[in-house]
C-alpha atoms as a PDB file:
ATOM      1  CA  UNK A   1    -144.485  53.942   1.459  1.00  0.00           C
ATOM      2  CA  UNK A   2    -141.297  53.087  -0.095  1.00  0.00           C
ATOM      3  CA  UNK A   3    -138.125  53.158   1.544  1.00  0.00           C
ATOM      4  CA  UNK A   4    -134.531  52.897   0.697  1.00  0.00           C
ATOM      5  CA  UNK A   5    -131.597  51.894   2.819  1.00  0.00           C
ATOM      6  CA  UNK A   6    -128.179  52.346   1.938  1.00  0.00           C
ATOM      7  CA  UNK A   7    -125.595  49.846   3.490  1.00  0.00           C
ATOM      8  CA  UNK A   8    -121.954  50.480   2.071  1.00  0.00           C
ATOM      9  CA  UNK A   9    -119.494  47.493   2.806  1.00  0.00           C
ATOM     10  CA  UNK A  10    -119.343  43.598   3.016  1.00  0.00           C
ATOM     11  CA  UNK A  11    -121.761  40.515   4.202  1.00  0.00           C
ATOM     12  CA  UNK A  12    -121.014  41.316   7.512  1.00  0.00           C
ATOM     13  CA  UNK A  13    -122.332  44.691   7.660  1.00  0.00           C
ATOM     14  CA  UNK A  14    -125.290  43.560   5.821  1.00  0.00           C
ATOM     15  CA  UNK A  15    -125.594  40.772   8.345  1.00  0.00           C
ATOM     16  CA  UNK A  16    -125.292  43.688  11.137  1.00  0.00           C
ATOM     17  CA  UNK A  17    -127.887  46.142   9.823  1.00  0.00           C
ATOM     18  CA  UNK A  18    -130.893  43.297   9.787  1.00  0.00           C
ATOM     19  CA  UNK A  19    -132.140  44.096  13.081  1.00  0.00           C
ATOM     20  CA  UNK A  20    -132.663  47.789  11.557  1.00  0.00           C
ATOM     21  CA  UNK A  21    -134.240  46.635   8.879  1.00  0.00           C
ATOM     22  CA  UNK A  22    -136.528  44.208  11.047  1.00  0.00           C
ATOM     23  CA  UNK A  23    -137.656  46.930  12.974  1.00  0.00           C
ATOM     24  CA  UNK A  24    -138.136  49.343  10.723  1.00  0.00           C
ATOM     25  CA  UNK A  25    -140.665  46.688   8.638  1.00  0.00           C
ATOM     26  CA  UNK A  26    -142.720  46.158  11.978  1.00  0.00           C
ATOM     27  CA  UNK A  27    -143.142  50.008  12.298  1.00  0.00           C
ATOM     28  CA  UNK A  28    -144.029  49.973   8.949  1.00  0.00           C
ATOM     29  CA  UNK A  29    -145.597  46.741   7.799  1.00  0.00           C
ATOM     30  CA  UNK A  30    -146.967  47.940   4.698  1.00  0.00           C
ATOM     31  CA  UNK A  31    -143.392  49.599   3.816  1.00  0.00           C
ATOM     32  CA  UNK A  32    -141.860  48.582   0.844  1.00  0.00           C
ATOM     33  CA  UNK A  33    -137.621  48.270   1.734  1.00  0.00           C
ATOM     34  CA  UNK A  34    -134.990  48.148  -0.626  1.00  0.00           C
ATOM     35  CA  UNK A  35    -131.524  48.223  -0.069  1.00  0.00           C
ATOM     36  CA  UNK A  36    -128.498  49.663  -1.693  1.00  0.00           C
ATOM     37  CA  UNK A  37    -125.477  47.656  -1.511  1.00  0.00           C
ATOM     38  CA  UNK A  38    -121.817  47.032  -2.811  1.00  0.00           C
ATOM     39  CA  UNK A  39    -122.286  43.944  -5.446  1.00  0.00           C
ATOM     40  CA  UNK A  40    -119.683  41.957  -3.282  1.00  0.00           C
ATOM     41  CA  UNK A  41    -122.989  42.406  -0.365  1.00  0.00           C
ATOM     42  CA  UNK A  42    -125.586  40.922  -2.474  1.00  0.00           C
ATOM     43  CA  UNK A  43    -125.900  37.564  -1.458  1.00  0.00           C
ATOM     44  CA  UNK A  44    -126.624  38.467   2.283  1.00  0.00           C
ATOM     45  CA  UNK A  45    -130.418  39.204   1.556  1.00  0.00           C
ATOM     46  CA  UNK A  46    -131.368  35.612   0.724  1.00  0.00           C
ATOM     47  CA  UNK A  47    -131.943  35.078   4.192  1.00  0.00           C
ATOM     48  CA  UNK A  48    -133.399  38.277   4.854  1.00  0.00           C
ATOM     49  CA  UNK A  49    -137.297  38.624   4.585  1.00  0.00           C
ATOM     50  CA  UNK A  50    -137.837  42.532   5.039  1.00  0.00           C
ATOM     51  CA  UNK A  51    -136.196  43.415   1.949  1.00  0.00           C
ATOM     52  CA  UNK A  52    -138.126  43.780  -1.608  1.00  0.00           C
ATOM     53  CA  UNK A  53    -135.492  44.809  -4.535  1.00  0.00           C
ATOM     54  CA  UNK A  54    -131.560  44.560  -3.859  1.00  0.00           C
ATOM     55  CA  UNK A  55    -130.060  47.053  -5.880  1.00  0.00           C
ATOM     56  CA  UNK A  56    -126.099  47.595  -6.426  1.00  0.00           C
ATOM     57  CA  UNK A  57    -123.911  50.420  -6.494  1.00  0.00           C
ATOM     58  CA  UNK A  58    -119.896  50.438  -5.633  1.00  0.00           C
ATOM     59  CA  UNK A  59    -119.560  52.708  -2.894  1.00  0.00           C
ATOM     60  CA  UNK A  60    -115.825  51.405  -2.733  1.00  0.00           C
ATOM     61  CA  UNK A  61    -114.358  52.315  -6.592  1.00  0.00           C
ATOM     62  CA  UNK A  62    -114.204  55.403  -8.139  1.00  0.00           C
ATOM     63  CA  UNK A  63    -117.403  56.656  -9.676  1.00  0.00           C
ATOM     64  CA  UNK A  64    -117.672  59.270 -12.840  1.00  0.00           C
ATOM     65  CA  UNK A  65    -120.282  61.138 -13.335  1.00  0.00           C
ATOM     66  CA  UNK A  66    -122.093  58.461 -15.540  1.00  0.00           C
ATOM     67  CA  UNK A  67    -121.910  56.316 -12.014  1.00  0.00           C
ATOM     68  CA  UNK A  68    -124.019  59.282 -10.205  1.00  0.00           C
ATOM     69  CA  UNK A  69    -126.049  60.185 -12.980  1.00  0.00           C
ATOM     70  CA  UNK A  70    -127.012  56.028 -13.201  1.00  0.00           C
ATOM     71  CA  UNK A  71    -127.352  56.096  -9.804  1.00  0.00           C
ATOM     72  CA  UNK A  72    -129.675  59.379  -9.653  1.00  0.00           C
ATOM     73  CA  UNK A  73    -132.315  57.751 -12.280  1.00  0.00           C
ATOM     74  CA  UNK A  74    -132.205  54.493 -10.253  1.00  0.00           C
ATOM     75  CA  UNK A  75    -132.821  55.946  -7.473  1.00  0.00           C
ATOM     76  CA  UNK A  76    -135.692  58.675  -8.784  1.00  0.00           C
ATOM     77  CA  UNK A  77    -137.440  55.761 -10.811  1.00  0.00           C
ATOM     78  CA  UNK A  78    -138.495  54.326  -7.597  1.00  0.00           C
ATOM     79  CA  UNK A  79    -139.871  57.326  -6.601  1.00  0.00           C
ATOM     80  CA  UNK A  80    -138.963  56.601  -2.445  1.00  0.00           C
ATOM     81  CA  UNK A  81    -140.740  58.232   0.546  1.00  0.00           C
ATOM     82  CA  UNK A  82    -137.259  57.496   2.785  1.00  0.00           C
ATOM     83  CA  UNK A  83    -133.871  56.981   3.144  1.00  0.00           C
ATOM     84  CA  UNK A  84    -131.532  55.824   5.569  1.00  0.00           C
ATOM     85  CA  UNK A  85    -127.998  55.840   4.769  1.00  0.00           C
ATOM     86  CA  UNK A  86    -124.839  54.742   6.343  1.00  0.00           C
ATOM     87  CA  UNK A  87    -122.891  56.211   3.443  1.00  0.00           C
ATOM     88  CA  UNK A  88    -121.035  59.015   4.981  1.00  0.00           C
ATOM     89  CA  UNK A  89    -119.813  60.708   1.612  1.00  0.00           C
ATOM     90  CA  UNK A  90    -121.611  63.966   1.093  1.00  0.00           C
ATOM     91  CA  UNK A  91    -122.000  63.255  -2.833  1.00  0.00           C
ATOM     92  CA  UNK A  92    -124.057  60.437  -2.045  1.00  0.00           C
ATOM     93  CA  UNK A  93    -126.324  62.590   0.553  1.00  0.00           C
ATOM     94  CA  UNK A  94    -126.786  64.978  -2.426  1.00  0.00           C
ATOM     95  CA  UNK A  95    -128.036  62.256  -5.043  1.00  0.00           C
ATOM     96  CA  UNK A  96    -130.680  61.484  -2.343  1.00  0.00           C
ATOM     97  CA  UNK A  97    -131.732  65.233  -2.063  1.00  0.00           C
ATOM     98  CA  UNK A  98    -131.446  65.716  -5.744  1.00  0.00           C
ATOM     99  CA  UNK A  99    -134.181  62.864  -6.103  1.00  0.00           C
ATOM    100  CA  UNK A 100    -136.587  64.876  -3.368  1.00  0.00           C
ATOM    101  CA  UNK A 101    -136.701  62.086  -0.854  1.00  0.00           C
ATOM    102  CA  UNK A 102    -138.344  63.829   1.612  1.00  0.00           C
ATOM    103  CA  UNK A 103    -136.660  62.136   5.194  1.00  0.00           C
ATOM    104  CA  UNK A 104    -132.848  61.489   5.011  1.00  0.00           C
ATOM    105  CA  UNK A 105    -132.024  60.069   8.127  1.00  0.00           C
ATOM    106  CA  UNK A 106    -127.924  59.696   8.432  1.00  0.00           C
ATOM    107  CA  UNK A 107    -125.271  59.946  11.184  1.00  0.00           C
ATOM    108  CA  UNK A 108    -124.639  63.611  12.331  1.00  0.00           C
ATOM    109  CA  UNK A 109    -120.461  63.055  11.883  1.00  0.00           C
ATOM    110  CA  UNK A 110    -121.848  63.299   8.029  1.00  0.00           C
ATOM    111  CA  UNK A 111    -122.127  66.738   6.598  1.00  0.00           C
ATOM    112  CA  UNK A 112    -126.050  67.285   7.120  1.00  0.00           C
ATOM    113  CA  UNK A 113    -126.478  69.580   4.363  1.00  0.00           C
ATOM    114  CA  UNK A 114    -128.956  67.070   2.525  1.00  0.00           C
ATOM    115  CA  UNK A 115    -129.732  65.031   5.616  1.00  0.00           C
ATOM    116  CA  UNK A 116    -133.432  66.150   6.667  1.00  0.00           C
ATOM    117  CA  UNK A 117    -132.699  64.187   9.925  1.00  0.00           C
ATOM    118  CA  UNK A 118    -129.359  63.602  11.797  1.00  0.00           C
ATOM    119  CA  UNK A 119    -128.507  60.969  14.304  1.00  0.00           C
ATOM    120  CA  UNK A 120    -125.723  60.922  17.115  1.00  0.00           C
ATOM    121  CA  UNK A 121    -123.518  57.940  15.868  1.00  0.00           C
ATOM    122  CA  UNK A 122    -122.200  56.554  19.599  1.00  0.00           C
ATOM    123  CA  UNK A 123    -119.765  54.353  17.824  1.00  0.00           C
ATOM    124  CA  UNK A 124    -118.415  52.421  20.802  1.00  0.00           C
ATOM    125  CA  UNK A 125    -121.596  49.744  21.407  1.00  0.00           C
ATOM    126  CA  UNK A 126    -122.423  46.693  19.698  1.00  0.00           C
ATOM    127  CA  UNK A 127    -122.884  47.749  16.006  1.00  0.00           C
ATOM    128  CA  UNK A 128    -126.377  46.512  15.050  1.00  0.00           C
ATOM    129  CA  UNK A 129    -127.488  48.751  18.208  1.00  0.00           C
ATOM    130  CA  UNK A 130    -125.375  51.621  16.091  1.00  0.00           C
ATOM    131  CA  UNK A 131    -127.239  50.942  13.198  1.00  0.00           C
ATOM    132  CA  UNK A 132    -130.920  50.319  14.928  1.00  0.00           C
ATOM    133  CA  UNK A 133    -129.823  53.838  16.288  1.00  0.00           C
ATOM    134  CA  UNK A 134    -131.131  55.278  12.921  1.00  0.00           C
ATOM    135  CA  UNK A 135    -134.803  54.935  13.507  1.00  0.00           C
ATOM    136  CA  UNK A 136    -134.484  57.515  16.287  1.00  0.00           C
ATOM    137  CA  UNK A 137    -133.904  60.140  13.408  1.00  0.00           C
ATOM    138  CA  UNK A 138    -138.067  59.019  12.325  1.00  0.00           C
ATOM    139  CA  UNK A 139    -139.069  58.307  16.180  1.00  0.00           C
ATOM    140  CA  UNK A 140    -138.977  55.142  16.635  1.00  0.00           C
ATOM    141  CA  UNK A 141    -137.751  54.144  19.924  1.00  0.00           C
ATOM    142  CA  UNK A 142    -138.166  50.464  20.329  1.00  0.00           C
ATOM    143  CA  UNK A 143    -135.633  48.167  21.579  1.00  0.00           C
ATOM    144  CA  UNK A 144    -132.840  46.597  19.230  1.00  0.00           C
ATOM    145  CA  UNK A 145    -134.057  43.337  17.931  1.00  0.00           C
ATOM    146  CA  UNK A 146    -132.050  39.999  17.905  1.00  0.00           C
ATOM    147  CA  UNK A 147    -130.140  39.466  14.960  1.00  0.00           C
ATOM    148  CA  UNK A 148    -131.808  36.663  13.134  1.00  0.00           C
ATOM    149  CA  UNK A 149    -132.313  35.573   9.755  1.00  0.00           C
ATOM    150  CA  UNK A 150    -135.111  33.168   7.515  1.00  0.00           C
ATOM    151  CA  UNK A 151    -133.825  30.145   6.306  1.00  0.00           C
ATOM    152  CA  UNK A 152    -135.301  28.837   2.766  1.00  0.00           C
ATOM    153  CA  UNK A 153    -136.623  25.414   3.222  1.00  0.00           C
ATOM    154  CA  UNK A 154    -134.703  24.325   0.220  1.00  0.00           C
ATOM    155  CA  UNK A 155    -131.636  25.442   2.013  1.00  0.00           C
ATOM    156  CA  UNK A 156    -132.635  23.567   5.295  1.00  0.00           C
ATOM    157  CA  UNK A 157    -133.093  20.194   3.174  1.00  0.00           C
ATOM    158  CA  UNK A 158    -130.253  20.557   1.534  1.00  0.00           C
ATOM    159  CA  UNK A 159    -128.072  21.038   4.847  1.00  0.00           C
ATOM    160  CA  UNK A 160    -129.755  17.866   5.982  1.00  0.00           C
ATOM    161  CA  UNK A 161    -128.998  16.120   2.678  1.00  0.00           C
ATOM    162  CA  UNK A 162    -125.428  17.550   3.354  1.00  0.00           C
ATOM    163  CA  UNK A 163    -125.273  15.982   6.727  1.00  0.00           C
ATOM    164  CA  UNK A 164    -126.293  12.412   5.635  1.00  0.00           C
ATOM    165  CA  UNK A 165    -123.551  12.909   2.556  1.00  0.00           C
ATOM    166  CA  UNK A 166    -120.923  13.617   5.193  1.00  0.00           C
ATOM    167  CA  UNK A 167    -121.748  11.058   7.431  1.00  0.00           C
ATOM    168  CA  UNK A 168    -121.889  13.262  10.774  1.00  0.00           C
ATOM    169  CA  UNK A 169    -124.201  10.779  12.683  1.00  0.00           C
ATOM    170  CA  UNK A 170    -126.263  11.809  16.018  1.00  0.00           C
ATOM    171  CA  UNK A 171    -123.054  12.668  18.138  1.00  0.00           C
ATOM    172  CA  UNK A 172    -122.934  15.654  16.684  1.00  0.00           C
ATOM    173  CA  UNK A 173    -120.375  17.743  14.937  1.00  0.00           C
ATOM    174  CA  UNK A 174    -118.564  21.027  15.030  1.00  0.00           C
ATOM    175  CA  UNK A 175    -118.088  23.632  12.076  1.00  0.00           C
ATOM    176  CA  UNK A 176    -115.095  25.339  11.547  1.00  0.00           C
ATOM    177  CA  UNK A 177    -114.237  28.293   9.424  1.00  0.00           C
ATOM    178  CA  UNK A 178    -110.486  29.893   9.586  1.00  0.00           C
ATOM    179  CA  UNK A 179    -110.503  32.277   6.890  1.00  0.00           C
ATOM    180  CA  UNK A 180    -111.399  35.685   6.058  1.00  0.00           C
ATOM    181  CA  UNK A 181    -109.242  38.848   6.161  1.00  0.00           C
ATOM    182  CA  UNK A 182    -107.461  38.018   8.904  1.00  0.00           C
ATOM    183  CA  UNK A 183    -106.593  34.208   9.123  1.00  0.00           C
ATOM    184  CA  UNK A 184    -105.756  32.199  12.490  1.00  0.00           C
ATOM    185  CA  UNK A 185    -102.403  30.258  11.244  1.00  0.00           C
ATOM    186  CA  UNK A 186    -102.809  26.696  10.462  1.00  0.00           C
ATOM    187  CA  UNK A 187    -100.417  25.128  13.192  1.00  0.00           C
ATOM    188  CA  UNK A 188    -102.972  26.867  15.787  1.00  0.00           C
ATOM    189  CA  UNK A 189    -105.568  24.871  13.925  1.00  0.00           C
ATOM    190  CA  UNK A 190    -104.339  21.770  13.831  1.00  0.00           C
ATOM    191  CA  UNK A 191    -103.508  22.209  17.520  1.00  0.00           C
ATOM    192  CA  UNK A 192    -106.773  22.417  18.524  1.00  0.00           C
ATOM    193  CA  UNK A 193    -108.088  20.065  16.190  1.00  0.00           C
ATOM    194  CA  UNK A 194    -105.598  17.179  17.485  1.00  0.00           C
ATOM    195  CA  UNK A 195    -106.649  18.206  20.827  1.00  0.00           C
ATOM    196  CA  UNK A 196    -110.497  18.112  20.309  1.00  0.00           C
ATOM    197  CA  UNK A 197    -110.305  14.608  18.471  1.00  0.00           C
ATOM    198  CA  UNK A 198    -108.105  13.134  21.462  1.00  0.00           C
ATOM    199  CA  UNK A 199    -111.122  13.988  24.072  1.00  0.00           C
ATOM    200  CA  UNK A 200    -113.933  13.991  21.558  1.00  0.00           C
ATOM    201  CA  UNK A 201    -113.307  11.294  19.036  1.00  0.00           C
ATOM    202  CA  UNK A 202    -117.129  10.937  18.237  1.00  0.00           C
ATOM    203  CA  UNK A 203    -117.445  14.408  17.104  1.00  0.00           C
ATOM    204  CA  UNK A 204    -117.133  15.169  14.077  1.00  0.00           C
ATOM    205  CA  UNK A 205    -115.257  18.412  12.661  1.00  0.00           C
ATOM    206  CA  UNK A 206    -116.523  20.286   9.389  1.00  0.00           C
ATOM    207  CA  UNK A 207    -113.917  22.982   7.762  1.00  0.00           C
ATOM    208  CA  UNK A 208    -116.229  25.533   5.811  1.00  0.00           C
ATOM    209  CA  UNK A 209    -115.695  25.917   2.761  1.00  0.00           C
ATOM    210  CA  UNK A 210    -116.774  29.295   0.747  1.00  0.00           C
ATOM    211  CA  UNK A 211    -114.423  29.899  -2.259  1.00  0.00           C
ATOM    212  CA  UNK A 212    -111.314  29.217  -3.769  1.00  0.00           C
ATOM    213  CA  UNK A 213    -109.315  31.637  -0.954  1.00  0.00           C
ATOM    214  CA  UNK A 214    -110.365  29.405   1.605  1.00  0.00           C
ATOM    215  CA  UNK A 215    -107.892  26.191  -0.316  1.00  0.00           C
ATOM    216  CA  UNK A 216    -105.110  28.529   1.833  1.00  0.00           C
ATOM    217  CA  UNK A 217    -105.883  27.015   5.139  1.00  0.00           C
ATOM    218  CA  UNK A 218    -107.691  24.273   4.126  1.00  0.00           C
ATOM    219  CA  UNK A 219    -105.877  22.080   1.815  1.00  0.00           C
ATOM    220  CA  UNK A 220    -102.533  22.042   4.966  1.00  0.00           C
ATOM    221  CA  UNK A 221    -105.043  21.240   7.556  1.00  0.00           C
ATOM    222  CA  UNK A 222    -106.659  17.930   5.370  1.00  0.00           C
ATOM    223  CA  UNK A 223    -103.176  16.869   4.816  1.00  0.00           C
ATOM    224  CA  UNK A 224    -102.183  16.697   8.858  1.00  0.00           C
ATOM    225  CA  UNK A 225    -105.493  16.326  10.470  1.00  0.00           C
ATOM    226  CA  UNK A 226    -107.614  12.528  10.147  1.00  0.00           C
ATOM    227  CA  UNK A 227    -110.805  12.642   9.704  1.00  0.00           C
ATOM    228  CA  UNK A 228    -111.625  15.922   8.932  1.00  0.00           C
ATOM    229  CA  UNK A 229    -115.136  16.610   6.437  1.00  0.00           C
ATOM    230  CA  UNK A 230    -115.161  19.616   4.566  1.00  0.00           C
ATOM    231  CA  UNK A 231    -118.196  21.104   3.386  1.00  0.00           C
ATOM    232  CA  UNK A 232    -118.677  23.940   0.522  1.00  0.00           C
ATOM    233  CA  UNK A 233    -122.485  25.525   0.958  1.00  0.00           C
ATOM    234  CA  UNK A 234    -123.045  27.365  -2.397  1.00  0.00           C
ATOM    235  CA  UNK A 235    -124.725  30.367  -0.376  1.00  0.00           C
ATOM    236  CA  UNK A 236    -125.513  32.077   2.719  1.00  0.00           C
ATOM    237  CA  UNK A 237    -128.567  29.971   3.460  1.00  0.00           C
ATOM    238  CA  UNK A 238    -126.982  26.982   3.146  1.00  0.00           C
ATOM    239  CA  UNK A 239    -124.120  27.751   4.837  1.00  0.00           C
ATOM    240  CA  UNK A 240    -126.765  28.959   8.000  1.00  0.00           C
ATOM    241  CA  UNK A 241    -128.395  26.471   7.699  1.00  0.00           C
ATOM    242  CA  UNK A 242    -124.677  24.050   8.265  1.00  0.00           C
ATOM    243  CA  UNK A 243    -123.963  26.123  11.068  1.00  0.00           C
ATOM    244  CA  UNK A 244    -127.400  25.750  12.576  1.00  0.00           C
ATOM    245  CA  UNK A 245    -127.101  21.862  12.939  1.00  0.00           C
ATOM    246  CA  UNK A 246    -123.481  22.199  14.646  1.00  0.00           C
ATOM    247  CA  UNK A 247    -123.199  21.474  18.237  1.00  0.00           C
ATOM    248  CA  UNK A 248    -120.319  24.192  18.348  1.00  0.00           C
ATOM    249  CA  UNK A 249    -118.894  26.775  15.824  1.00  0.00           C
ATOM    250  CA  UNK A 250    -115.283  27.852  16.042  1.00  0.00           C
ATOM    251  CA  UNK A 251    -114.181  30.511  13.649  1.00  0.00           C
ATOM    252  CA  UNK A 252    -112.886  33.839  12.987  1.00  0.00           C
ATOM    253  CA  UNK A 253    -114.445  37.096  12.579  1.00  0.00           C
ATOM    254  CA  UNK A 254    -116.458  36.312   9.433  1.00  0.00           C
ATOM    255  CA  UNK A 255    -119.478  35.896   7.578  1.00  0.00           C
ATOM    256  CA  UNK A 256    -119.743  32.789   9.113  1.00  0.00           C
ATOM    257  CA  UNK A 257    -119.920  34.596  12.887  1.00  0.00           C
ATOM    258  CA  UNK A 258    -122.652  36.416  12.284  1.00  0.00           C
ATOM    259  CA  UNK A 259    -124.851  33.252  10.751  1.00  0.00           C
ATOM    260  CA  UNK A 260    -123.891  31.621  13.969  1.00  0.00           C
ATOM    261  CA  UNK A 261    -125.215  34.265  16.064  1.00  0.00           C
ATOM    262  CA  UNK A 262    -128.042  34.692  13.799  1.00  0.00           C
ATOM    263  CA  UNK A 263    -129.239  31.267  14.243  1.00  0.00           C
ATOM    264  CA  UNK A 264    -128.079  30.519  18.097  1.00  0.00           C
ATOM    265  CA  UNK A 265    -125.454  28.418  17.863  1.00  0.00           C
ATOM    266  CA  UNK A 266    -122.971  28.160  20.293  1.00  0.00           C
ATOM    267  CA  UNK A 267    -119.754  29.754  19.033  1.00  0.00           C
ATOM    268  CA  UNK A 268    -116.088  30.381  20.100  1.00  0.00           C
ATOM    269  CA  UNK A 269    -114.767  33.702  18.205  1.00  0.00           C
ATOM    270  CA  UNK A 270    -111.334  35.075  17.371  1.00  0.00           C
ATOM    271  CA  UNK A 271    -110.573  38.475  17.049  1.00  0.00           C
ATOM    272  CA  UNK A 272    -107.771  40.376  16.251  1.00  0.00           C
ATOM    273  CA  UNK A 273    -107.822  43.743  15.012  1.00  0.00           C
ATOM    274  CA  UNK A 274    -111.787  44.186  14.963  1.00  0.00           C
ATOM    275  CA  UNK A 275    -113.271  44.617  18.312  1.00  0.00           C
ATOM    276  CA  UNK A 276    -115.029  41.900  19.733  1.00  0.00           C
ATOM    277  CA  UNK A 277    -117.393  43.664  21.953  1.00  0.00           C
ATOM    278  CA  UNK A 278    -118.655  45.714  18.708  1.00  0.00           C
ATOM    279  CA  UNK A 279    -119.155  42.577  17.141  1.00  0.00           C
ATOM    280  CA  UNK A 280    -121.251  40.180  19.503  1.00  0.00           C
ATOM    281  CA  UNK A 281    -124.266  40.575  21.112  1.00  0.00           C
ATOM    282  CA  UNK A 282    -123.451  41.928  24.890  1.00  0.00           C
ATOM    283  CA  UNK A 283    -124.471  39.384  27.897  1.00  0.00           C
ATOM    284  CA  UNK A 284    -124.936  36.156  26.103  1.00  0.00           C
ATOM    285  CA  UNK A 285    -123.095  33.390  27.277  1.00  0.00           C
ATOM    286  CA  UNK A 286    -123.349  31.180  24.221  1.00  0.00           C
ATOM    287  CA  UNK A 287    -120.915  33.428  22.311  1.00  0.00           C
ATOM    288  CA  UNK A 288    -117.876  33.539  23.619  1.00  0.00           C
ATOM    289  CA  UNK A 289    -114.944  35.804  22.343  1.00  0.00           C
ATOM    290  CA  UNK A 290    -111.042  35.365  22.395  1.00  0.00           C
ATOM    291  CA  UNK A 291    -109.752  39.139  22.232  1.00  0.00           C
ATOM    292  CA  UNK A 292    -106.129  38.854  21.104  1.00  0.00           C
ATOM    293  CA  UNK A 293    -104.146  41.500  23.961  1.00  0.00           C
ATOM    294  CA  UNK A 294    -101.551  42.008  21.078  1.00  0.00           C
ATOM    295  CA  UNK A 295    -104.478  42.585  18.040  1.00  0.00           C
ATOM    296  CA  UNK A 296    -102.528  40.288  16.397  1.00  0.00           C
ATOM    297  CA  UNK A 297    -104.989  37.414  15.128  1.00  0.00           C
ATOM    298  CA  UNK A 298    -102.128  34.739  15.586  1.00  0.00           C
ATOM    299  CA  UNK A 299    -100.975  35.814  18.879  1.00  0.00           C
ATOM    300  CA  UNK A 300    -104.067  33.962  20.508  1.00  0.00           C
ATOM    301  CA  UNK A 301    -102.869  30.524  21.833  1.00  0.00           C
ATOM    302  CA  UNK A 302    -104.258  26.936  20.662  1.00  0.00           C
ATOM    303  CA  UNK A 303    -104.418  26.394  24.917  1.00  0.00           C
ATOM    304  CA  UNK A 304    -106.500  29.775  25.188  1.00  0.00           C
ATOM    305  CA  UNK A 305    -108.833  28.391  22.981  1.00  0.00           C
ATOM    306  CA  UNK A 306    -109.221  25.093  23.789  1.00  0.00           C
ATOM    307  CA  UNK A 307    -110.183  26.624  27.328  1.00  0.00           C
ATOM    308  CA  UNK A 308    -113.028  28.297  26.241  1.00  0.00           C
ATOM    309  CA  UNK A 309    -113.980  25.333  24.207  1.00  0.00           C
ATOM    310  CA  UNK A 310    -114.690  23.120  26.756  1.00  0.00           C
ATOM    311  CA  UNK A 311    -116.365  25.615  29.072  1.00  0.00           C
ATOM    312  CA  UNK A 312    -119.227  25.658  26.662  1.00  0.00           C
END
């Protein structure tokens, strides 16, 4: 059996939908899975196992017919038993048809014309439980998995290597990462930072580093904060595998987040417009969110957080 999954948007959706795909490959252990992602997405599956082939497609831009048509002889030169699609655009629906996948298992807020087998979408739990709400639509009823990941051993070395460069010794350090769509303003930062390295002075702190973007709120905090160790992982294994050897994550909703959870490490989140309780696992005390009242990311207060640091 092949099957094909098709997961529009960023890492962190990818990140989301792993305990689907988890599931779905210990149903069907013999399954071949392939996903269809944005090329922004891609990089996510190096630390998932279940998938075979990562194929691309821009969900987000505006596709011509030589997009579709493209897309149609990708799609029909796999020759897959199954779909599951998050997509909720009816065109893409009908490429799936067109290709005579026999089960198309979607969201019921679609148009089902081409979906062979609708799903309620109850859009107000924790999202990989959304997602994992997919296999109902082939009858599989199991429990929502954990969201982990599988770490490549030469990513685990080279965190390790990573460590001895940066010097964090056996008190331990804590990862930072204050970036993504929504940044937490610098002053905030360097509040708590100040603060943690008055109590804490044996702890290291680690900004993450993942592109150029990230300079923004970097490059002010190195200037006014002493001691501070950056580190720039060159992919999402890496970068888990960073997070993994923290004693404590702080960060916003990112990328980053979902590694943390992925790999248990304890982890104080902000969140501003994006719901929190969509976005973390429900009942688990080592990941605690800071839900801005105003949905305003820089609203939340350096003292707020520094209260639910030291709780943990």
């Amino acid at each position: 059996m092949r099957i094909l999954a098709l997961v529009p948007g960023g890492i962190n959706e990818q990140i989301l939908f792993f305990p689907t795909l988890e599931d779905l490959k210990t149903q069907y252990p013999n399954a071949i899975i392939d996903v269809l992602v944005e090329p922004r997405a891609k990089s996510a599956y190096r630390v998932c196992p279940q998938v075979h082939e990562v194929l691309l497609f821009d969900y987000q831009d505006r596709n011509g017919l030589a997009d579709y048509l493209n897309l149609l002889g990708i799609i029909r030169d796999r020759e897959y038993d199954m779909a599951l699609t998050l997509e909720k655009r009816w065109s893409i629906s009908l490429l799936l048809w067109l290709n005579g996948i026999p089960v198309i298992v979607g969201y019921d807020t679609q148009p089902d014309w081409f979906i062979s087998n609708p799903v309620p979408q109850k859009t107000e739990q924790y999202i990989p439980e959304m997602y994992h709400d997919l296999l109902q639509g082939i009858d599989i009823k199991s429990p929502c998995p954990s969201l982990k990941i599988a770490l490549p051993k030469e990513d685990i070395a080279w965190a390790e290597a990573e460590q001895k460069r940066l010097l964090l010794d056996e008190s331990g350090y804590i990862v930072i990462y204050g970036g993504a769509s929504e940044p937490y303003p610098v002053p905030q930062w360097n509040n708590i930072i100040n603060r943690i390295q008055e109590k804490q002075p044996s702890l290291s702190i680690v900004l993450l580093q993942g592109g150029d973007k990230d300079e923004a709120w970097i490059a002010p905090l190195l200037s006014c904060c002493s001691d501070l160790k950056v580190t720039q992982p060159g992919d999402m294994g890496k970068l888990a595998a960073m997070i993994a050897g923290a004693n404590l994550m702080i960060c916003t909703d990112s990328p980053p987040l979902q590694l943390g959870v992925a790999v248990g490490t304890y982890t104080v989140a902000l969140f501003g417009k994006t719901d929190a309780k969509k976005r973390l696992p429900p009942n688990d005390d080592r990941f605690i969110a800071i839900q801005s009242s105003t949905y305003n990311l820089g609203d939340i207060q350096a003292s707020k957080v520094l209260e639910k640091i030291w709780r943990t």
